[in-house]
Every structure is written in structure tokens, then in C-alpha cells.
C-alpha atoms as a PDB file:
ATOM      1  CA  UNK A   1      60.941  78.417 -39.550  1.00  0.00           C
ATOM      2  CA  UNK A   2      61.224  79.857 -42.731  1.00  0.00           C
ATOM      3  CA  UNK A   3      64.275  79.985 -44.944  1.00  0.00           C
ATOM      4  CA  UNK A   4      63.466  80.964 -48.497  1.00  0.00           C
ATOM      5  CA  UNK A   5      66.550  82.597 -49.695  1.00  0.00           C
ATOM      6  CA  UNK A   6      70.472  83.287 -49.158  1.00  0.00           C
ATOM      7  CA  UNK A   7      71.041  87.071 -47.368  1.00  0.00           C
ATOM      8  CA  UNK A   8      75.169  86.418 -47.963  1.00  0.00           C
ATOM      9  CA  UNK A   9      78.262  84.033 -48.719  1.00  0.00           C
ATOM     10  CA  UNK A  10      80.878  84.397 -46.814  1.00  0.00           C
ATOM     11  CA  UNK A  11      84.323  83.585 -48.021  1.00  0.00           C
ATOM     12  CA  UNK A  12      88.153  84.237 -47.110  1.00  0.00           C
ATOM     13  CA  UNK A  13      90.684  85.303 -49.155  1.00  0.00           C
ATOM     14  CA  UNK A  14      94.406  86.075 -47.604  1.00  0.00           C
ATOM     15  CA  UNK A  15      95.532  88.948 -50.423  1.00  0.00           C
ATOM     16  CA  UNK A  16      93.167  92.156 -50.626  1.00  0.00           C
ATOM     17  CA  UNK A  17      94.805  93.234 -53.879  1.00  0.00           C
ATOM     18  CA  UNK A  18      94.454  90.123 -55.255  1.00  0.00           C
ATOM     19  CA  UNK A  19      90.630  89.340 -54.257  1.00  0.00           C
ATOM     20  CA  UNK A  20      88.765  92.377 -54.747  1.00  0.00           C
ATOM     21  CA  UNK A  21      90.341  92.862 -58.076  1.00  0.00           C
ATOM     22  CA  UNK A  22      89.479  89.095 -59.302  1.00  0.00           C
ATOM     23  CA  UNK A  23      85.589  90.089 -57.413  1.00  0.00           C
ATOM     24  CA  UNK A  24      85.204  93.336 -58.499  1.00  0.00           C
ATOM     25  CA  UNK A  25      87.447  93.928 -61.134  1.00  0.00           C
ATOM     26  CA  UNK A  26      86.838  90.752 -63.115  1.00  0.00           C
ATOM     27  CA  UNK A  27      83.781  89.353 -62.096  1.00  0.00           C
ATOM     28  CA  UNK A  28      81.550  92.070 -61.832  1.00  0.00           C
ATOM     29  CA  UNK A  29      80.591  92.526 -58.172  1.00  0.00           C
ATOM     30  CA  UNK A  30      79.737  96.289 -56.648  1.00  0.00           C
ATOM     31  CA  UNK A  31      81.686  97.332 -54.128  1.00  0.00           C
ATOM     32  CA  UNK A  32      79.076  98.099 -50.896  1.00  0.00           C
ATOM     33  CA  UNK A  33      81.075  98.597 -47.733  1.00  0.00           C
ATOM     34  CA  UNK A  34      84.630  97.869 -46.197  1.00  0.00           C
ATOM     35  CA  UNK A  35      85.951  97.468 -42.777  1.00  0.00           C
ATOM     36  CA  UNK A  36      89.037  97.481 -41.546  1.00  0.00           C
ATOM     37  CA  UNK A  37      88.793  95.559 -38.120  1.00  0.00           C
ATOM     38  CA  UNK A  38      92.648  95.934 -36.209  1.00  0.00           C
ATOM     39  CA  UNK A  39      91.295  93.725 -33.382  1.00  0.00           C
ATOM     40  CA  UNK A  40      90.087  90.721 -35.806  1.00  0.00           C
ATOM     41  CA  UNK A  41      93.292  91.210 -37.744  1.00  0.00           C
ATOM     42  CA  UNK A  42      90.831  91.390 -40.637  1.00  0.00           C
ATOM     43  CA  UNK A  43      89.465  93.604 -43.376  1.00  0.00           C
ATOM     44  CA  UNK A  44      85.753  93.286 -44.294  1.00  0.00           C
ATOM     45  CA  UNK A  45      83.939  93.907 -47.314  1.00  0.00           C
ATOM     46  CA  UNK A  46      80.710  93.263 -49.313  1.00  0.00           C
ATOM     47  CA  UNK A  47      80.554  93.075 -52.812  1.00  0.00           C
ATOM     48  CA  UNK A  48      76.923  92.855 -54.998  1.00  0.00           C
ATOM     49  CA  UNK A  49      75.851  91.284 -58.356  1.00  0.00           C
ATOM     50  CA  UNK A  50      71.958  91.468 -58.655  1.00  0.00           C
ATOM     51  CA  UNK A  51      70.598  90.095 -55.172  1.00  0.00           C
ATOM     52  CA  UNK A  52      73.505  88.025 -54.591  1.00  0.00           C
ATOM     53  CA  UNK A  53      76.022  89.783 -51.651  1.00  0.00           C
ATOM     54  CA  UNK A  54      79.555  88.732 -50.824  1.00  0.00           C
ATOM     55  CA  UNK A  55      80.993  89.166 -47.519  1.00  0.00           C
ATOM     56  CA  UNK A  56      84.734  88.946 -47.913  1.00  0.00           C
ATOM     57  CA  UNK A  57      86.899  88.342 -45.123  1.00  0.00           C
ATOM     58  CA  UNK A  58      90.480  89.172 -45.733  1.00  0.00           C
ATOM     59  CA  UNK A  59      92.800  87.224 -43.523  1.00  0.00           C
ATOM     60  CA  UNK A  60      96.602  87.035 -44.216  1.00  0.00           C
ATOM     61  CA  UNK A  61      97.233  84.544 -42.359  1.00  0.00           C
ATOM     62  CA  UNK A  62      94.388  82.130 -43.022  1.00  0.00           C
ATOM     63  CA  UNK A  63      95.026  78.656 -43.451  1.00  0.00           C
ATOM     64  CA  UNK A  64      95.516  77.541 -47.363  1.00  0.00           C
ATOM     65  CA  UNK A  65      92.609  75.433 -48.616  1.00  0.00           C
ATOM     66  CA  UNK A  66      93.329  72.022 -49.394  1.00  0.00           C
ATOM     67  CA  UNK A  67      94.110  71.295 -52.745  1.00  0.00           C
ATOM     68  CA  UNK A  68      90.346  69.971 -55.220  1.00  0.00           C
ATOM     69  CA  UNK A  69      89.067  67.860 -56.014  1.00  0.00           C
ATOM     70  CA  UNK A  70      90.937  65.102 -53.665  1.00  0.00           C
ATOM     71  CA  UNK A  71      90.376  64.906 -50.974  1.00  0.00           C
ATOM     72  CA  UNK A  72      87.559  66.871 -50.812  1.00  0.00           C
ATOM     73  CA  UNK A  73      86.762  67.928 -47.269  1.00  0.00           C
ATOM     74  CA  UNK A  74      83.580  68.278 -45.607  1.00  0.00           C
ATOM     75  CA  UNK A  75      81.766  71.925 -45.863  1.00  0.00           C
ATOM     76  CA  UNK A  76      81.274  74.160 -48.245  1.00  0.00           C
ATOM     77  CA  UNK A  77      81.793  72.372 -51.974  1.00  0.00           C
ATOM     78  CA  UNK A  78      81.690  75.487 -54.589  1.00  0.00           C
ATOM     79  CA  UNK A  79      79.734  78.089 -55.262  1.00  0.00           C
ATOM     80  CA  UNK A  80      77.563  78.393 -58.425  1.00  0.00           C
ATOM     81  CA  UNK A  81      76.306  81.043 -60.321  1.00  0.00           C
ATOM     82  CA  UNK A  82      74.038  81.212 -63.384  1.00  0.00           C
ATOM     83  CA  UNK A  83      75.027  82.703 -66.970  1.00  0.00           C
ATOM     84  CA  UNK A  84      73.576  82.219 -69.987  1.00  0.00           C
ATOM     85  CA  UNK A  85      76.001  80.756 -71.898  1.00  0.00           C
ATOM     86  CA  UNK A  86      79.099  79.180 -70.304  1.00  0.00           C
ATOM     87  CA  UNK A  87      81.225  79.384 -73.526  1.00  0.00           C
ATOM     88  CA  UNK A  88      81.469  82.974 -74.106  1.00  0.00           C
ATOM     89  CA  UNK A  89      81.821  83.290 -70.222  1.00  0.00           C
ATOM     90  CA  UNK A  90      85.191  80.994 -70.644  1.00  0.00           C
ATOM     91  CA  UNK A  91      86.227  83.053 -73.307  1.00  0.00           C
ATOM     92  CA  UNK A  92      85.951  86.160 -71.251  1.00  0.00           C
ATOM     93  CA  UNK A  93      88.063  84.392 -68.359  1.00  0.00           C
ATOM     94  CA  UNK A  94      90.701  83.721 -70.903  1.00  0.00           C
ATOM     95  CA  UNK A  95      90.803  87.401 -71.617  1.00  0.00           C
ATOM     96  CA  UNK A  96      90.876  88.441 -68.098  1.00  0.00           C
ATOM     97  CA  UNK A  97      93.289  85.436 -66.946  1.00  0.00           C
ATOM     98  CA  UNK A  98      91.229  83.745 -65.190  1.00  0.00           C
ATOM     99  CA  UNK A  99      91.954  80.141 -64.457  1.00  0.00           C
ATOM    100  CA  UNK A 100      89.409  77.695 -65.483  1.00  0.00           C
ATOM    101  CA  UNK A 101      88.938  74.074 -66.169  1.00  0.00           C
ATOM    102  CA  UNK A 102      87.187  73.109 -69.385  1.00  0.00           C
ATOM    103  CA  UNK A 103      83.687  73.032 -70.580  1.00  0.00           C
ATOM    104  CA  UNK A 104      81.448  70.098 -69.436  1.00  0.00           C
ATOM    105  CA  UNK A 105      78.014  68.838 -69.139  1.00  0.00           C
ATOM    106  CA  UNK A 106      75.764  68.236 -65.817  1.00  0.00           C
ATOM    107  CA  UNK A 107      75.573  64.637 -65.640  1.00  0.00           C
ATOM    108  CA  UNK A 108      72.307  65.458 -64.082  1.00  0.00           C
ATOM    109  CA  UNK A 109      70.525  68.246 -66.130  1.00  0.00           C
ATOM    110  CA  UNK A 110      72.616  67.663 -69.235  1.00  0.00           C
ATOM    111  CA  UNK A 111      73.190  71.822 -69.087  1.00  0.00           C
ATOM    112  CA  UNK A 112      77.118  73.513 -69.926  1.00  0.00           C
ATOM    113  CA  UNK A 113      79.034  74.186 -66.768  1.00  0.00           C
ATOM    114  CA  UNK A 114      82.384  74.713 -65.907  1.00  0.00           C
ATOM    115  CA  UNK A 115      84.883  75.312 -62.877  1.00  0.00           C
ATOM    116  CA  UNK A 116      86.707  78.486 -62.249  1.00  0.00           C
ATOM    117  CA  UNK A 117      88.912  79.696 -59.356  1.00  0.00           C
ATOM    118  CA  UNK A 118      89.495  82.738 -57.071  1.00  0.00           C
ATOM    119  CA  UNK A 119      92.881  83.880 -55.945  1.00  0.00           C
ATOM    120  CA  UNK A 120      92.752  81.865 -53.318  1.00  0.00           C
ATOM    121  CA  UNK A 121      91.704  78.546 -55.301  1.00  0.00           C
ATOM    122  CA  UNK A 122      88.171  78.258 -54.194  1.00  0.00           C
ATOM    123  CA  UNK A 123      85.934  76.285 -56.432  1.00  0.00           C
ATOM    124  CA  UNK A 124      83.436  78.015 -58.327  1.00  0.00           C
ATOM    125  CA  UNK A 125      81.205  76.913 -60.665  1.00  0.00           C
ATOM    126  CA  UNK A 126      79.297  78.628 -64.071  1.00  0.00           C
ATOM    127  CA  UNK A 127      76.304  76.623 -65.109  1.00  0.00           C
ATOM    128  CA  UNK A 128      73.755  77.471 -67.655  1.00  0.00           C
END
């Protein structure tokens, strides 16, 4: 078996507005497709940044997260994504009102990172 890359993340969010604006709008992502799926009681759509695809699931009604970091649950942690300097990138979420913790070190590669957080409150991580 071979598994040498990601095709997608999936993730939920319960406010369309809200999530493809923080996605697209903030982040960065291109818009790809959309579906609008009565009998799921969902809306679909994929988002883009350089090979790394999106699949957002809007559902209303979704259960809330639990609140991080405790207790942290089993699954999913965070999702990461590289920049090249995590600084700037946390000035940039201050412009665009984007909540964030503060700037940190790896303990393990002694690189910048920080936390950051969708609408919803998932985790997500910058990391030089």
C-alpha cells in the first residue's frame, strides 16, 4: 500500500458566512466547488492553497467541539501549515481579527509556531 501524500482535510464548521469568509476571505484558500446537499442537511465545499484542498462540511447543527487544550479528546489534534515567518503572519491575524495565542517555540525543532482558531474554534497551528 502506498500512501505518500494527503488528497484532502475534512473539517465542519456550523456557520457558512462565518467559515468561508475566515477560509477564503482571510486565509487565502480558492474557492473550487460547492454543494448544497438538502438530503445531508449539509452544504459542501472545497477550498485550495497550493496542493493543499479543504473539504468543508457545513452543518448547523453539528455538535460544538470541546473546549482545548483540556481535555483533549482523541482524533484529530490541529492542523498545521507552513509560513515563513510566524511573526508577520500574527501580525496579519491581528489585522484581520483573527484570534490567536502567542508566539512560541517547538520544544522539539526549536522553530516559531503559534495557535490560531477558525470560527468554529478548531486548533490550527503556523509553524516555520
Amino acid at each position: 500500500m502506498e500512501l505518500d501524500t494527503i488528497h484532502h482535510v475534512a473539517i465542519i464548521g456550523r456557520d457558512y458566512q462565518k467559515t468561508r469568509e475566515f477560509y477564503v476571505g482571510k486565509l487565502g484558500f480558492e474557492p473550487l466547488d460547492e454543494h448544497i446537499r438538502p438530503d445531508k442537511g449539509d452544504i459542501l465545499f472545497n477550498v485550495q492553497k497550493g496542493k493543499l484542498v479543504l473539504e468543508i462540511f457545513i452543518k448547523p447543527d453539528a455538535p460544538l467541539r470541546p473546549v482545548m487544550p483540556n481535555p483533549e479528546h482523541t482524533g484529530l489534534r490541529h492542523l498545521a501549515f507552513r509560513v515563513a515567518d510566524v511573526a508577520t503572519c500574527l501580525q496579519e491575524f491581528d489585522r484581520l481579527g483573527i484570534p490567536h495565542q502567542g508566539l512560541r517555540t517547538d520544544d522539539f525543532d526549536g522553530k516559531k509556531m503559534a495557535f490560531f482558531f477558525d470560527p468554529d474554534g478548531l486548533p490550527l497551528e503556523i509553524h516555520e
